[in-house]
Protein backbone atom coordinates (compact mmCIF):
# COMPACT_ATOMS: atom_id res chain seq x y z
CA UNK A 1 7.87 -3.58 -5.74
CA UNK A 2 4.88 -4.71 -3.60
CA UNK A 3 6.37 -7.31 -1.12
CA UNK A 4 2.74 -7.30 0.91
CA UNK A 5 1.66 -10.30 -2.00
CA UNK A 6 -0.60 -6.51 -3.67
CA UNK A 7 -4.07 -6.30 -4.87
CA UNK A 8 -4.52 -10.25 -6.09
CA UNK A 9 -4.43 -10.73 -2.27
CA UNK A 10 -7.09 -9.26 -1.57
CA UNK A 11 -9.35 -10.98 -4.31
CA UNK A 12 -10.92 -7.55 -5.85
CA UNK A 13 -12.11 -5.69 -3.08
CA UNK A 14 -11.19 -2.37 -4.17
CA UNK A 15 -11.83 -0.27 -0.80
CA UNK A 16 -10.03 -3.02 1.50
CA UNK A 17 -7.11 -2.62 -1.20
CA UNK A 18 -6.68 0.48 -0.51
CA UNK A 19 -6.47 0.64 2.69
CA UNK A 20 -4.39 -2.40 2.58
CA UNK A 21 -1.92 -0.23 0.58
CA UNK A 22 -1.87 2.82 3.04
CA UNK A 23 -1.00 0.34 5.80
CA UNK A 24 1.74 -1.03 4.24
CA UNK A 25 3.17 2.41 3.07
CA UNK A 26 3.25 3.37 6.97
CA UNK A 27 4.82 0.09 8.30
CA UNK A 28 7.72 0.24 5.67
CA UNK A 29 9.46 2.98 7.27
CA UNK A 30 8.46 2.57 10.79
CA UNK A 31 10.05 -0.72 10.23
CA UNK A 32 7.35 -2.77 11.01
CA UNK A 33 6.57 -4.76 8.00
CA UNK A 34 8.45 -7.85 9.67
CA UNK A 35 9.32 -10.04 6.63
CA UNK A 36 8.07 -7.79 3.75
CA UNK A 37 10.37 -5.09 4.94
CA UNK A 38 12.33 -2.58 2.34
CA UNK A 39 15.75 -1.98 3.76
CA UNK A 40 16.35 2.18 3.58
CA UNK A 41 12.60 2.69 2.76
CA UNK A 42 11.87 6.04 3.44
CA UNK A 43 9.04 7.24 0.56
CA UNK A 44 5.57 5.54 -1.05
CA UNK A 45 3.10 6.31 -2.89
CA UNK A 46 -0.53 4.76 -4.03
CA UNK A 47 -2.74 4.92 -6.57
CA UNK A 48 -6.26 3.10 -6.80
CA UNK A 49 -9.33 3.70 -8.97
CA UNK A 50 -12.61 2.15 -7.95
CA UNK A 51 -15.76 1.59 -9.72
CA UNK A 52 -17.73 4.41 -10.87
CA UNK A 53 -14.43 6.68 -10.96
CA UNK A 54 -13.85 6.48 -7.59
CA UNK A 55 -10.22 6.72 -6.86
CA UNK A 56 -7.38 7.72 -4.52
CA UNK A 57 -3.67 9.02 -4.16
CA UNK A 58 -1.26 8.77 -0.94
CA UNK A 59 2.29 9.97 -0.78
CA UNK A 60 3.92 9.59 2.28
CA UNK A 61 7.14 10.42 2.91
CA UNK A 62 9.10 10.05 6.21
């Protein structure tokens, strides 16, 4: 479930993505994600590849 609209919103830019993604993971269970918020949300994880086989994996767990 991405309630933060995911990568579309962002129109392809795959480092902004990212980031986008690892913000949202952190404001889920801090319970600041205002509207987009995941009642009991305690656990996320990421995944994004870039060009050129670029990529990167968050888990964060509170």
């Amino acid at each position: 479930m991405n309630p933060g609209g995911g990568p579309a919103s962002l129109v392809g830019v795959v480092p902004a993505q990212a980031i986008a993604r690892a913000c949202e993971l952190t404001r889920q269970p801090r319970r600041r994600a205002g509207a987009r918020r995941i009642p009991g949300k305690r656990a996320g994880t990421s995944a994004d590849q870039g060009l050129f086989g670029h990529g990167s994996a968050v888990i964060l767990t509170r």
